[in-house]
Protein backbone atom coordinates (compact mmCIF):
# COMPACT_ATOMS: atom_id res chain seq x y z
CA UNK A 1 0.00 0.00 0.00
CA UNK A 2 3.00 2.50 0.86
CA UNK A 3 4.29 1.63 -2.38
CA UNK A 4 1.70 2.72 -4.53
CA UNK A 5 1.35 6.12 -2.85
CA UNK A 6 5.15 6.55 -3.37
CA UNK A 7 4.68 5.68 -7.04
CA UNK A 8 1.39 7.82 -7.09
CA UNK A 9 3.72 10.86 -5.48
CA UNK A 10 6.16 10.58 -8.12
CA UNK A 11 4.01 10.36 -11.04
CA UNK A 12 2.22 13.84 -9.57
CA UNK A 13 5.65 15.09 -9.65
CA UNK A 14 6.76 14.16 -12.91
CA UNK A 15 3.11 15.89 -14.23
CA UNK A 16 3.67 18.99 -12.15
CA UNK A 17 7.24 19.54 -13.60
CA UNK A 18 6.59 19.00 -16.96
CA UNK A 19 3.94 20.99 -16.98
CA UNK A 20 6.19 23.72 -16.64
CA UNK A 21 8.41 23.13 -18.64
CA UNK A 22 9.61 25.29 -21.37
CA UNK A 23 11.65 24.51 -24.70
CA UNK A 24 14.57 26.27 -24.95
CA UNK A 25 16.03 26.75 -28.59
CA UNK A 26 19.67 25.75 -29.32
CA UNK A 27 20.52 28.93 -30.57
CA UNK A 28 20.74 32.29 -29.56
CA UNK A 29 18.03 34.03 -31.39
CA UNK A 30 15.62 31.33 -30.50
CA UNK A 31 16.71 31.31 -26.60
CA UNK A 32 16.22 35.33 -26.78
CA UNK A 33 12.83 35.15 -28.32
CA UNK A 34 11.71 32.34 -25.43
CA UNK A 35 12.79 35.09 -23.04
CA UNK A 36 10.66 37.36 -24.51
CA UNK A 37 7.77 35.33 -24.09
CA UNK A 38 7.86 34.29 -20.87
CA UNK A 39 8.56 38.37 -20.20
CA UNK A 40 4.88 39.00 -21.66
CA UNK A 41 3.56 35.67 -19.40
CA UNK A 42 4.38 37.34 -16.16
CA UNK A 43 2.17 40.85 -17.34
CA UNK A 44 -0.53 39.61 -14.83
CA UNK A 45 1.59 38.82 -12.08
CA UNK A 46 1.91 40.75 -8.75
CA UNK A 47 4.64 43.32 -8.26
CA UNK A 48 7.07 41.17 -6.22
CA UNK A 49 6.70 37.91 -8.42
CA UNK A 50 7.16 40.40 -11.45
CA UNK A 51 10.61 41.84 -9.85
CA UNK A 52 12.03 37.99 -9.60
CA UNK A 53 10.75 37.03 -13.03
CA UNK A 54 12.27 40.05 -14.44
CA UNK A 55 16.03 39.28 -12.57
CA UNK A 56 15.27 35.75 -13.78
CA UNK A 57 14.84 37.10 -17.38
CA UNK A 58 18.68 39.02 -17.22
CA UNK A 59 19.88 35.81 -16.23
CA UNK A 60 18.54 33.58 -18.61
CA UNK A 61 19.69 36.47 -21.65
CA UNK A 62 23.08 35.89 -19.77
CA UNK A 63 23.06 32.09 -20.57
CA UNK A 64 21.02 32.76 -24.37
CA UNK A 65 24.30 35.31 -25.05
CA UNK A 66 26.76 33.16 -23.79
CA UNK A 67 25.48 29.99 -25.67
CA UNK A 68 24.75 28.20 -22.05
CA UNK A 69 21.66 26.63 -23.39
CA UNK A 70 21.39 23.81 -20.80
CA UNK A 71 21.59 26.75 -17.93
CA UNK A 72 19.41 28.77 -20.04
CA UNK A 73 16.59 26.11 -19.57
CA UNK A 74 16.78 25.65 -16.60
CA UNK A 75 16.23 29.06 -16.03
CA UNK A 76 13.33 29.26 -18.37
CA UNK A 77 11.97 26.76 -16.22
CA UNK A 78 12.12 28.16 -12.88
CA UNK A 79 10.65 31.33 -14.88
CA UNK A 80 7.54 29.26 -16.07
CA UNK A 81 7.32 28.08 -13.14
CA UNK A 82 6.45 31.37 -11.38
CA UNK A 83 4.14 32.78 -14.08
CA UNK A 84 2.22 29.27 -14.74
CA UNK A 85 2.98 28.41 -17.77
């Protein structure tokens, strides 16, 4: 019985994550243009979650510039993570 709710737990968790997750683009133009996106997700979002979304945002144009695309999704990830998407 403790076994299935473990394996019920972790399914929840792999549904929760990917429904966050974003596609990064292996190029620069492409990671840029993700950015921008998730920018125009977080309109609706309160002040404070705005402010982290938008230092979020200079970090993940940090990885897209320096052609960091793994950090750059992960990034993108904690991002859609905070706006919903």
């Amino acid at each position: 019985m403790l076994k299935r709710f473990a394996l019920a737990g972790a399914f929840v968790a792999v549904l929760a994550t990917s429904a966050f997750a974003v596609s990064v683009p292996k190029d620069v133009n492409g990671c840029l243009d993700t950015s921008l996106e998730l920018f125009k997700s977080a309109e609706s979002l309160s002040d404070d979650k705005k402010a982290k979304v938008e230092q979020l945002l200079g970090k993940l144009e940090g990885h897209c510039d320096a052609k960091q695309f793994a950090e750059a999704q992960s990034v993108a990830d904690e991002v859609a993570g905070l706006v919903g998407k």
